[in-house]
Protein backbone atom coordinates (compact mmCIF):
# COMPACT_ATOMS: atom_id res chain seq x y z
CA UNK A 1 92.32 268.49 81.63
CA UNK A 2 91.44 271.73 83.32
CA UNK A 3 91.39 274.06 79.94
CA UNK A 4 91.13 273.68 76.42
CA UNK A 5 93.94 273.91 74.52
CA UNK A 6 92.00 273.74 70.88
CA UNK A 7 89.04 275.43 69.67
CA UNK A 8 87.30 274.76 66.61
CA UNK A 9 85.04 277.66 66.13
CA UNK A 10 81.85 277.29 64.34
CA UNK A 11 84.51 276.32 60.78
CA UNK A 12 83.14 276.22 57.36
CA UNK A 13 85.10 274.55 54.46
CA UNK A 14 84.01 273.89 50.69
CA UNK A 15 85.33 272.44 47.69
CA UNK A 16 83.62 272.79 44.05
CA UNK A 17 81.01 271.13 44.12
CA UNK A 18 81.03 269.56 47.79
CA UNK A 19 80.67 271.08 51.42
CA UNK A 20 83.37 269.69 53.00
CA UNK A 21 82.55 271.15 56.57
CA UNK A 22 80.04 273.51 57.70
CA UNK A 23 79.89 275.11 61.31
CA UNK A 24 81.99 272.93 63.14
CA UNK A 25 82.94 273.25 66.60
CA UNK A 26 84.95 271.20 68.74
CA UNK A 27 86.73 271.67 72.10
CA UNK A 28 90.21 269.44 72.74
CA UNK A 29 90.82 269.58 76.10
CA UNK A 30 94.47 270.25 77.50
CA UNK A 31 96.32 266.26 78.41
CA UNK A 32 93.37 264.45 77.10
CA UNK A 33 93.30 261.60 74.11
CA UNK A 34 91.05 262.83 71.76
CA UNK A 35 89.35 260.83 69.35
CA UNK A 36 88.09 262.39 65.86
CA UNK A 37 85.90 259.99 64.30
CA UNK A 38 83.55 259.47 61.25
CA UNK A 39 82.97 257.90 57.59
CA UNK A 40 84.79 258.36 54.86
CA UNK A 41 83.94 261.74 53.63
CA UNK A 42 82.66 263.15 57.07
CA UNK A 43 85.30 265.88 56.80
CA UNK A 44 87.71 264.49 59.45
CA UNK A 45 91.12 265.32 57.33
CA UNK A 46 90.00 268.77 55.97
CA UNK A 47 89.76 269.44 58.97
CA UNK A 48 92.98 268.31 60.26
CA UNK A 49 94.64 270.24 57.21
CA UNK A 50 92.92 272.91 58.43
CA UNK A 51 94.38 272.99 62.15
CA UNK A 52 97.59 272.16 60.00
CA UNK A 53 98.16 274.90 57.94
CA UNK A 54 97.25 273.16 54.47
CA UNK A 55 94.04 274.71 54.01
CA UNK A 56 92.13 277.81 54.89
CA UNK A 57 88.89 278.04 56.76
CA UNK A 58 86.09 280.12 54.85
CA UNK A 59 84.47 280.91 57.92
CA UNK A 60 85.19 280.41 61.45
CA UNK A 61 88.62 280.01 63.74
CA UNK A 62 90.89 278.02 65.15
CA UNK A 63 91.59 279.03 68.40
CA UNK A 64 95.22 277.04 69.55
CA UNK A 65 96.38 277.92 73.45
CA UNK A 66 93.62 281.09 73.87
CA UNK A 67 94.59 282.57 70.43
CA UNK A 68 93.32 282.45 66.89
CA UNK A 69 95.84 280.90 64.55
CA UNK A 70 96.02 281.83 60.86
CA UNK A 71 98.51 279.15 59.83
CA UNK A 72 99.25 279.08 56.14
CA UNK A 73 101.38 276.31 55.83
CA UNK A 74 102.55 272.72 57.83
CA UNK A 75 105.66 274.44 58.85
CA UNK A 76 104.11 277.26 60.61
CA UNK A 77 101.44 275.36 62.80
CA UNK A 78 104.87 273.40 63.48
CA UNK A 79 106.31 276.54 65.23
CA UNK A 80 103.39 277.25 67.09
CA UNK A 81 103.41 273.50 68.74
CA UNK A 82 101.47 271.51 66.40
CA UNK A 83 102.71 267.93 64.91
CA UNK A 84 100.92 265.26 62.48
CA UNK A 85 101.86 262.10 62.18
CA UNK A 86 99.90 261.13 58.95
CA UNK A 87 98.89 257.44 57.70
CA UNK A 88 101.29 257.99 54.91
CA UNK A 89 104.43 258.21 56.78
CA UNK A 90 106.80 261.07 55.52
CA UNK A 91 110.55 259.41 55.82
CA UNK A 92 113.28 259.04 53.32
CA UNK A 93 114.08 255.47 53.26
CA UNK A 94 117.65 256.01 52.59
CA UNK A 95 118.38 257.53 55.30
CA UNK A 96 119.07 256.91 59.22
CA UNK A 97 117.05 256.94 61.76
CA UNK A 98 117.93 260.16 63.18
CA UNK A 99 118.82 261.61 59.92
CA UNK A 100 115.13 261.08 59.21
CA UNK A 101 114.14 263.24 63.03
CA UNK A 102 115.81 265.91 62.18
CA UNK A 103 115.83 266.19 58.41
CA UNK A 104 115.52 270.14 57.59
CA UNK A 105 116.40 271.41 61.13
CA UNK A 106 120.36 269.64 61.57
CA UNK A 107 122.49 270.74 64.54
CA UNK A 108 125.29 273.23 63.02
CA UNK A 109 128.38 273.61 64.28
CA UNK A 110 130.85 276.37 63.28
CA UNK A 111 129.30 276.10 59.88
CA UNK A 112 129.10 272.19 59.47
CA UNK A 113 126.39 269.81 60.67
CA UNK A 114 127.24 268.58 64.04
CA UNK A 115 126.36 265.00 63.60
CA UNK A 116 127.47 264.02 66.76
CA UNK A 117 124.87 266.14 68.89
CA UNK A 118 122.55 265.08 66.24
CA UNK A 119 122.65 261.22 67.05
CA UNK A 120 123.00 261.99 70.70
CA UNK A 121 119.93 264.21 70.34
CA UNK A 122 117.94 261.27 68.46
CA UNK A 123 118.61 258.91 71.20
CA UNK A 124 117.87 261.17 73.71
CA UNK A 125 114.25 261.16 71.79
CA UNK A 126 113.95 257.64 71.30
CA UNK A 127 114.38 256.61 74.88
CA UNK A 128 111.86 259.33 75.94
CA UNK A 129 109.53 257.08 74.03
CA UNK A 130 111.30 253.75 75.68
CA UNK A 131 111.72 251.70 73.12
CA UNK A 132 114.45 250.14 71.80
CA UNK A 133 115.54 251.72 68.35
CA UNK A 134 118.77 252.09 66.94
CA UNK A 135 119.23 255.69 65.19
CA UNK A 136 121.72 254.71 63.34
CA UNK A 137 119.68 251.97 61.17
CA UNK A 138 118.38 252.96 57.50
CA UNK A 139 114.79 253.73 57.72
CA UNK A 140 114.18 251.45 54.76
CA UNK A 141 114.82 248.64 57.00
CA UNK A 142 112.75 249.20 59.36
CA UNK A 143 109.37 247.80 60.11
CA UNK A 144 106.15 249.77 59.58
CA UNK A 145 105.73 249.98 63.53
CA UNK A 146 109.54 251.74 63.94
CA UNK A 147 108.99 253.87 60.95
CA UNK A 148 105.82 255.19 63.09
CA UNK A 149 108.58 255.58 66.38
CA UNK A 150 110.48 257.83 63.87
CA UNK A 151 107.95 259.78 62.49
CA UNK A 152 106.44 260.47 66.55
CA UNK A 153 110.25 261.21 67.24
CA UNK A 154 110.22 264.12 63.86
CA UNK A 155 107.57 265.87 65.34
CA UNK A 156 108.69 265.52 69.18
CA UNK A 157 111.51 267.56 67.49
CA UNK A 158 109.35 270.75 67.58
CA UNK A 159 108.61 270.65 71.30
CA UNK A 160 104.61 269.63 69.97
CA UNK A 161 102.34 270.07 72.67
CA UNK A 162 99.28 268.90 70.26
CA UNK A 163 100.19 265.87 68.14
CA UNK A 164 97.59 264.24 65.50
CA UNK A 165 97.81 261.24 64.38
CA UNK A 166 95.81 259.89 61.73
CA UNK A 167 94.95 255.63 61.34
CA UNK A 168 98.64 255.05 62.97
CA UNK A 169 97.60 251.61 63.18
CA UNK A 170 96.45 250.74 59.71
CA UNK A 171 99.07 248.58 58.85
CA UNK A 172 100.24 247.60 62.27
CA UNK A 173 99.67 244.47 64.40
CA UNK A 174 98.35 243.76 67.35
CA UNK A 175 101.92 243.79 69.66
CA UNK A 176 102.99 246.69 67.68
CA UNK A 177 99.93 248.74 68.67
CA UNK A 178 100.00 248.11 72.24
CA UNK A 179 103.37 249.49 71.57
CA UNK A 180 101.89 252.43 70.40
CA UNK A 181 99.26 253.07 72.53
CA UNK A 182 102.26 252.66 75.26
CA UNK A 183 104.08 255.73 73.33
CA UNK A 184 101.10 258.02 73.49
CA UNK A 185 100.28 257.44 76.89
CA UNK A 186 104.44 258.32 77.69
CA UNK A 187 103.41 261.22 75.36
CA UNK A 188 100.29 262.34 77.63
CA UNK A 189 101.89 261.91 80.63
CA UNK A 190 104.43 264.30 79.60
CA UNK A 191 101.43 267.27 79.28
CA UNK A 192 100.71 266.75 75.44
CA UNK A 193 97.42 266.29 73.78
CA UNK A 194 96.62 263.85 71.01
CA UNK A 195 94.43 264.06 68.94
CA UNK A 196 93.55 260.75 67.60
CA UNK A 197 92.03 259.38 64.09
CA UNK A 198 90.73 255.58 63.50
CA UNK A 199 88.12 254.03 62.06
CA UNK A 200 88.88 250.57 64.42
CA UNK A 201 86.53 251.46 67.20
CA UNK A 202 87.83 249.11 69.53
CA UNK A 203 90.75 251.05 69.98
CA UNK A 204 88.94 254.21 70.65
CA UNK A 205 87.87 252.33 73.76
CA UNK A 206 90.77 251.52 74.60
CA UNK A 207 92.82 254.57 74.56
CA UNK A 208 90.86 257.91 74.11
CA UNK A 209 89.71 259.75 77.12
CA UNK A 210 86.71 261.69 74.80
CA UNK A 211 85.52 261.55 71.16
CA UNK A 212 83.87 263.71 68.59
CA UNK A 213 81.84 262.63 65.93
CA UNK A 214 81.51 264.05 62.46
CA UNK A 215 79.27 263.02 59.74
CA UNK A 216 78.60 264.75 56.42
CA UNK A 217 80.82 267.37 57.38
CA UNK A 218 78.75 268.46 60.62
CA UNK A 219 79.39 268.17 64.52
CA UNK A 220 77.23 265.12 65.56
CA UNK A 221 78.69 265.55 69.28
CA UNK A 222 81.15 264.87 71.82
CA UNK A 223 81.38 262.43 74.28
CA UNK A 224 83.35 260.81 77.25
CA UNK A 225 84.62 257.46 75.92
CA UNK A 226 83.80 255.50 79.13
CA UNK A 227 80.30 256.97 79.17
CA UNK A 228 79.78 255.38 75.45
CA UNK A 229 78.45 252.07 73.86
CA UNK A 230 79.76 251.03 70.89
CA UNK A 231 76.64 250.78 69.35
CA UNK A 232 75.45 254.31 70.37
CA UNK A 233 78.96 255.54 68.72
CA UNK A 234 78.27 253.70 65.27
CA UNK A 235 74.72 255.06 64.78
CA UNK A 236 75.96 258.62 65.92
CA UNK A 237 78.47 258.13 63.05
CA UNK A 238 76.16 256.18 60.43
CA UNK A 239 72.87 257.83 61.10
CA UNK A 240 71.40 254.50 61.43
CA UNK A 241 71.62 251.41 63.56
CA UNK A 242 73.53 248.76 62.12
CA UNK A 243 71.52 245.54 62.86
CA UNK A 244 75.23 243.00 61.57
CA UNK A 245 78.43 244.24 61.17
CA UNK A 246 79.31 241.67 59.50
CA UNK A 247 76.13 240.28 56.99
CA UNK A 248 77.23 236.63 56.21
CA UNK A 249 75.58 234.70 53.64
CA UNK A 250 75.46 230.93 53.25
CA UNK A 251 75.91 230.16 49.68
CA UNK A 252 75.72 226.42 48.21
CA UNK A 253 79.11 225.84 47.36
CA UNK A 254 80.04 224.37 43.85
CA UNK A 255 83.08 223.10 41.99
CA UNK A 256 86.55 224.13 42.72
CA UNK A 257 87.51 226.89 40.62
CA UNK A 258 91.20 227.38 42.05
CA UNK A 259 93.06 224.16 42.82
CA UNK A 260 96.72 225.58 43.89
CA UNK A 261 98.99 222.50 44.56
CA UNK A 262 102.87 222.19 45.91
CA UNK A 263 103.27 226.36 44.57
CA UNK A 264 106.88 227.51 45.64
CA UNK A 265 107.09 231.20 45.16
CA UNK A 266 110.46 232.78 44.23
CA UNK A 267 112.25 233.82 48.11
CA UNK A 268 109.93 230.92 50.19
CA UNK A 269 111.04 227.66 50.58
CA UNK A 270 107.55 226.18 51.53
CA UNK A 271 105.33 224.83 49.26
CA UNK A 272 101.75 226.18 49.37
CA UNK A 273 98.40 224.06 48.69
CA UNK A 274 95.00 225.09 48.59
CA UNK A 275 91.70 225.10 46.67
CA UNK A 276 88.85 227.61 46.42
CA UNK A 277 85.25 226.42 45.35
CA UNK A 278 82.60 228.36 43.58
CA UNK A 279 80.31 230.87 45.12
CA UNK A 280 82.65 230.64 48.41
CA UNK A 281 84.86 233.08 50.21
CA UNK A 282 87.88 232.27 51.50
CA UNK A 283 90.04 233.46 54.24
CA UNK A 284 93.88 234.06 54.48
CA UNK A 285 94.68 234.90 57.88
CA UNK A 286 97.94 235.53 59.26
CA UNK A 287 100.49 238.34 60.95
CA UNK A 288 102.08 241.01 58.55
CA UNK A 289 104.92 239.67 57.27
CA UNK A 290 103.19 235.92 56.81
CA UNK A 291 103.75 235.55 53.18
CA UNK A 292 99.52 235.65 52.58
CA UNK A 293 100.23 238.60 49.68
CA UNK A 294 103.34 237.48 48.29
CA UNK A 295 101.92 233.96 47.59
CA UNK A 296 98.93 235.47 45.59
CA UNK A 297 101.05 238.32 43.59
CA UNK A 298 102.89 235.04 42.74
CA UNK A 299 99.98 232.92 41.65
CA UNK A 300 98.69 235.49 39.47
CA UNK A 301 102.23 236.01 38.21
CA UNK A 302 103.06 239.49 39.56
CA UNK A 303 105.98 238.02 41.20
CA UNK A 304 108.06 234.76 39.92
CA UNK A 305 107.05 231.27 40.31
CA UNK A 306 109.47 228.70 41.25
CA UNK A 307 107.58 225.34 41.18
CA UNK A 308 104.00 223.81 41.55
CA UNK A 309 100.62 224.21 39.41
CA UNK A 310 97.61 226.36 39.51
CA UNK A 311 94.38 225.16 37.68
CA UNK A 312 91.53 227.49 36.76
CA UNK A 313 88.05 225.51 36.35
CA UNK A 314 90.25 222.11 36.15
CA UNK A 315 92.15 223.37 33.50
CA UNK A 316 96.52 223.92 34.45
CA UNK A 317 97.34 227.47 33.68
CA UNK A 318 100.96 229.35 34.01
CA UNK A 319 100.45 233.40 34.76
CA UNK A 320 103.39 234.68 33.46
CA UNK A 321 102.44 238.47 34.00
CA UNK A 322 98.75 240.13 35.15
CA UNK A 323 97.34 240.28 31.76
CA UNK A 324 97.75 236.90 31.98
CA UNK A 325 95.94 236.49 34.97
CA UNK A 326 93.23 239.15 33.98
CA UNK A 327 92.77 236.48 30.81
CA UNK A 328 92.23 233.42 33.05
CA UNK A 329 89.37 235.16 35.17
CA UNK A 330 91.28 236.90 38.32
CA UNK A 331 90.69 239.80 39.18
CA UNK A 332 92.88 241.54 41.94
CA UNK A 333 91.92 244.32 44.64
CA UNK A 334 95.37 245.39 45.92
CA UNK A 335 95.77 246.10 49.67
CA UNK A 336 97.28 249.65 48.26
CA UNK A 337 94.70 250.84 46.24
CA UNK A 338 95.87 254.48 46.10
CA UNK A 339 99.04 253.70 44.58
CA UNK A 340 98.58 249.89 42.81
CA UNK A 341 94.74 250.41 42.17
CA UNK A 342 93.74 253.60 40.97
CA UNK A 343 95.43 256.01 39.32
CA UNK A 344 94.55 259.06 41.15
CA UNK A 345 94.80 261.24 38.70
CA UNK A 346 92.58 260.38 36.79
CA UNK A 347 88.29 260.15 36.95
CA UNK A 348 86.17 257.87 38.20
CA UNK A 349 85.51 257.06 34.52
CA UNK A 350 88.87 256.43 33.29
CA UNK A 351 89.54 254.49 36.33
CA UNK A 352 86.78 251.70 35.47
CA UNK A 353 87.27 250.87 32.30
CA UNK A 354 91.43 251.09 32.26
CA UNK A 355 91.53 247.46 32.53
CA UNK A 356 88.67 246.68 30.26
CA UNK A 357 89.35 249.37 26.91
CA UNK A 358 88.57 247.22 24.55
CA UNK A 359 85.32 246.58 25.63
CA UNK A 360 84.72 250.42 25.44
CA UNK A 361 86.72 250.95 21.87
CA UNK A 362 85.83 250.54 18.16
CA UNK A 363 88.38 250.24 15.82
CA UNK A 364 91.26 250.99 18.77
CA UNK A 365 89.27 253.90 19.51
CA UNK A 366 87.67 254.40 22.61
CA UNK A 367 84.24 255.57 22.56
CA UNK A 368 83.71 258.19 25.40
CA UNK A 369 79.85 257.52 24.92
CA UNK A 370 80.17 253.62 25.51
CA UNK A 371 83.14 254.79 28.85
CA UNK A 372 80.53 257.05 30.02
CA UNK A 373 77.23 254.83 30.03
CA UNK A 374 79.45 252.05 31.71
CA UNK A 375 80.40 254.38 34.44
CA UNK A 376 76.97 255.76 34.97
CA UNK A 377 76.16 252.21 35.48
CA UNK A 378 78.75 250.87 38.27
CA UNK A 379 78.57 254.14 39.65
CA UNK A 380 74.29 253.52 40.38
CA UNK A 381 75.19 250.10 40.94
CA UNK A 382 77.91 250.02 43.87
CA UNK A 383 76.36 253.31 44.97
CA UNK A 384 79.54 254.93 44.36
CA UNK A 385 79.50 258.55 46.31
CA UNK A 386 81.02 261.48 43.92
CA UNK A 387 80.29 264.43 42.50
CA UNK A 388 80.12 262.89 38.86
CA UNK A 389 82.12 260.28 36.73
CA UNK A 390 84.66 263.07 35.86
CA UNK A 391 85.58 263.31 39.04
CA UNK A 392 89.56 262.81 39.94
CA UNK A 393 89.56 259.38 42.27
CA UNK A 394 92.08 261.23 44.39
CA UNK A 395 88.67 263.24 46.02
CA UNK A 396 86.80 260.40 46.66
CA UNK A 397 86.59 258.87 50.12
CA UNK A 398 87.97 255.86 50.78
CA UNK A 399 85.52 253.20 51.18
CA UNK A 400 84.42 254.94 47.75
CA UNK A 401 87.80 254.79 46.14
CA UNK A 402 87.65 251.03 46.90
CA UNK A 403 84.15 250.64 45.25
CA UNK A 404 85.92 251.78 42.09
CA UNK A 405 88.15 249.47 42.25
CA UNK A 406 85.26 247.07 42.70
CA UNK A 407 83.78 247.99 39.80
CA UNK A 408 86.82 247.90 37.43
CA UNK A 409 87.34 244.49 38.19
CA UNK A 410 83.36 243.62 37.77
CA UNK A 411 83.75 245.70 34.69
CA UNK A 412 86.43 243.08 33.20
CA UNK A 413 83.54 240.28 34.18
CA UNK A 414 86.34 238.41 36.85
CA UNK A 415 86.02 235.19 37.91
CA UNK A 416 87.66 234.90 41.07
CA UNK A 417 88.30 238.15 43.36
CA UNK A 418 91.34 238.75 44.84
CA UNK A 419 90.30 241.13 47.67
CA UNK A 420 93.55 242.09 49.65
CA UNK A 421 92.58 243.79 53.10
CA UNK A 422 89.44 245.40 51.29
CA UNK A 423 88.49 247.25 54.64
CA UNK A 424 91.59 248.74 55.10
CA UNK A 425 91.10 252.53 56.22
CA UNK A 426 87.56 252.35 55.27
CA UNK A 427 85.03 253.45 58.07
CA UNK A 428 82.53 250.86 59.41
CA UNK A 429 79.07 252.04 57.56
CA UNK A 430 81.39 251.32 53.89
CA UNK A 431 82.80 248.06 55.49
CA UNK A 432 79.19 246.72 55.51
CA UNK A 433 78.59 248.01 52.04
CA UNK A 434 81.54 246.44 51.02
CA UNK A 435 80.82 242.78 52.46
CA UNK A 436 77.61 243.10 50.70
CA UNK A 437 78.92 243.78 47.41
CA UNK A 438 81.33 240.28 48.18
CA UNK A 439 78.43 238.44 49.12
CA UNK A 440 76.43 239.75 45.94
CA UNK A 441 79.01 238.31 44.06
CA UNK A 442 79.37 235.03 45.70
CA UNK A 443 75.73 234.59 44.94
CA UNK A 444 76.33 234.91 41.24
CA UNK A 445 78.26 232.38 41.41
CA UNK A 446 81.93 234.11 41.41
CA UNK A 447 84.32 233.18 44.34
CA UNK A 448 86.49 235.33 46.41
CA UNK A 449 89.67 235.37 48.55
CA UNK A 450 90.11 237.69 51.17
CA UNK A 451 93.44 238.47 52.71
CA UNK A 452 93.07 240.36 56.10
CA UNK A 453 94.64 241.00 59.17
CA UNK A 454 91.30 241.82 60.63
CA UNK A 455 90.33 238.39 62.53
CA UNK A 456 86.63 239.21 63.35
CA UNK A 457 86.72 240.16 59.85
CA UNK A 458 87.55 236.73 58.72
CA UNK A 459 85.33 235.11 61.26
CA UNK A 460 82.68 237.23 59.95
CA UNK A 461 82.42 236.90 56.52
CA UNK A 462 84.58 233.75 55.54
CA UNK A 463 83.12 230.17 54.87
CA UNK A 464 86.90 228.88 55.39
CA UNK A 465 90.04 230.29 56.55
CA UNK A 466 93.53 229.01 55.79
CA UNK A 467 96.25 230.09 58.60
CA UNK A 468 99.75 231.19 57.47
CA UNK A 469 103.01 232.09 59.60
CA UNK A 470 106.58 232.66 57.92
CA UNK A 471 105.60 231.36 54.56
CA UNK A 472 103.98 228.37 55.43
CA UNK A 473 99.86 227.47 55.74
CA UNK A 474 99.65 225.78 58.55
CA UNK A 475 96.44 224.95 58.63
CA UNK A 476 92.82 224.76 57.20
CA UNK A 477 89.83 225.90 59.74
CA UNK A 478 85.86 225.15 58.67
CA UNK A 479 83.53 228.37 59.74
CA UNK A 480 82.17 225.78 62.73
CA UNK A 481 85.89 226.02 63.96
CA UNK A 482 86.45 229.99 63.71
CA UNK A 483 87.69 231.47 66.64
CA UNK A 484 90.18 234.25 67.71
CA UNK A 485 92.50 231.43 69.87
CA UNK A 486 92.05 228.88 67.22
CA UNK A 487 93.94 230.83 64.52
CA UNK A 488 96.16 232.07 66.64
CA UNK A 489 97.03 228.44 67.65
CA UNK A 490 97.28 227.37 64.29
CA UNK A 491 99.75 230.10 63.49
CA UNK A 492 102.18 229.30 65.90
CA UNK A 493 101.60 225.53 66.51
């Protein structure tokens, strides 16, 4: 790590009505693991479109092996050596594994694709990496963790020597990223640089060999991981000192106001029973892949029911569909909000009320002056960061984004929150605005269920946790039980 193989050079970036980045300057250092960290909104993926091609600097350079680039476009930064492997991964399901590497750039032979060198080229690729893939399988049935292999393996393809990867482990568990983090070391060993984005800070100590941190679009500083606390890295990202990461409330629990008892969801064999009381929140904890989210899309009847009751309040009800559901209280914050919670598309606004319009229409006509005052109002009360409530969603941050969904839901007066890995992707300062929001609403007497594959999460914030493996709960843990090994054993016992 003699040289520096990226320069960010004093770079300048704004949108209408928001500074995106102003003077920012970074060196990446040639070999090294480099994390880029930051809240939602610091400026952390402008600027990776920027080193990408996808936007423009205003003012300053980017300065890639000693010379300025002026990439206009992905494919461009491509040629010159530089590959992203963004959270979104970028595969057509359809196809094979190595169809998916080198989709765009097949091996031709006297005028025909030479699929042969093109499979024999893919493996070559995968066992670089050294893991066992099969190029021949359909990306669709892959996990998450192989379709991440592929999508490393796609931009391998360009002879990268700076790859960027941005929350790679989002959705991954905790085998599959040592896996990872196994990959990129290969990958550094090899002479390449990474370039690293997460908002899980833990792994930043595990893997990155420096770290920058932005915040409101400006260069806080740089640092050598092992010269770093974690607490020194979360105020240099925050501002601020945060005194609990996770703020815990005790809340006198009332009746049960969810009473789920011998459920069988359509594709599971195992009957599910469990009960949720008022003003508590409640933990599903489990692997990917457990069965937590496909028991609740069930319950509120997103997905079919094949046996078993659900009471609301003591009362047997039958969700048949989500307006159903919506009717009996629920109210459900999707692990995907961009594409199952917000439309995008359209403003903060629209977004609110969408599930709520008659409480914004007269006559079957909705009253813009009734949508607006309710949107001023969530927007001051979740302290919802945008430029106004005509804003597009699709600009927001994402710990933002998730506070509209928040507010949709609080909007259509819920009883009982559905919050579906609610942290997901969202930086830590949000994550403690978030679990005060939860705990707000606990103390008004509304419950909550939180599914997350984030353990201290769940130890955290949770006055029960119910553990579930392949389908099945297999067991009930009190908060004076909570511990890492003691879910774990549950899971697998």
């Amino acid at each position: 790590m003699s040289d520096i193989i990226l320069k960010i050079d004093h770079v300048s970036k704004s949108f209408p009505g928001v500074q995106a980045l102003s003077d920012v300057s970074i060196d990446i250092e040639r070999g090294e693991i480099h994390a880029l960290l930051g809240e939602n909104g610091a400026g952390k993926s402008t600027l990776i479109k920027i080193i990408s091609g996808i936007y423009k600097a205003e003012v300053g350079d980017v300065i890639f092996n000693g010379t300025a680039i002026k990439a206009t476009n992905p494919r461009e930064a491509m040629r010159l050596g530089i590959s992203v492997v963004h959270q979104e991964l970028n595969l057509v399901e359809t196809l094979t594994v190595a169809e998916n590497i080198f989709l765009g750039k097949l091996y031709q032979k006297g005028g025909f694709t030479d699929w042969k060198r093109v499979y024999e080229e893919a493996e070559k690729l995968v066992a670089r990496l050294g893991v066992q893939l099969n190029v021949s399988s359909i990306v669709g049935d892959l996990t998450i963790s192989q379709q991440q292999i592929v999508e490393i393996c796609k931009a391998m393809t360009n002879d990268a020597s700076l790859f960027i990867l941005d929350e790679p482990t989002a959705t991954l568990t905790t085998n599959e990223i040592e896996k990872l983090f196994a990959i990129m070391k290969r990958i550094q060993e090899e002479g390449a640089t990474i370039i690293y984005i997460s908002h899980r800070l833990e792994e930043v100590f595990t893997i990155c060999d420096r770290l920058t941190v932005l915040r409101d679009g400006k260069t806080i500083g740089t640092e050598v991981v092992a010269e770093t606390s974690k607490g020194g890295l979360v105020k240099m990202m925050v501002g601020r000192e945060l005194t609990e990461e996770y703020p815990y409330v005790e809340v006198l629990l009332g009746e049960k106001v969810l009473d789920v008892e011998g459920f069988v969801r359509e594709g599971s064999q195992e009957p599910a029973s469990f009960y949720l009381r008022r003003g508590e929140i409640l933990g599903f904890s489990g692997l990917v892949g457990s069965g937590r989210t496909e028991l609740i899309r069930a319950i509120l009847g997103v997905d079919r029911c094949v046996s078993g009751s659900v009471a609301v309040n003591g009362v047997e009800v039958k969700c048949k569909n989500f307006r159903h559901s919506i009717k009996h209280g629920f109210g459900f914050i999707t692990e995907d909000r961009k594409r199952q919670g917000l439309v995008l598309i359209m403003s903060v606004q629209n977004n609110i009320s969408m599930a709520a319009m008659k409480a914004v229409s007269k006559r079957g006509v909705i009253s813009k002056k009734k949508e607006s005052a309710v949107a001023l109002e969530y927007i001051d009360k979740l302290r919802i960061s945008t430029p106004s409530k005509d804003t597009d969603t699709l600009h927001l941050s994402g710990g933002n984004q998730q506070k509209v969904v928040l507010a949709k839901w609080l909007f259509v007066n819920a009883d009982i929150f559905i919050v579906d890995e609610p942290t997901r992707g969202i930086d830590v300062g949000a994550k403690v605005e978030i679990y005060k929001l939860l705990n707000n609403l606990v103390m008004q007497g509304k419950s909550v269920l939180m599914i997350s594959s984030d353990m201290p999460e769940l130890i955290g914030m949770c006055d029960r946790i119910y553990v579930m493996h392949e389908g099945k709960i297999k067991g009930e843990l009190n908060r004076d039980e909570f511990s890492s090994e003691k879910i774990l054993n549950t899971a697998f016992s």
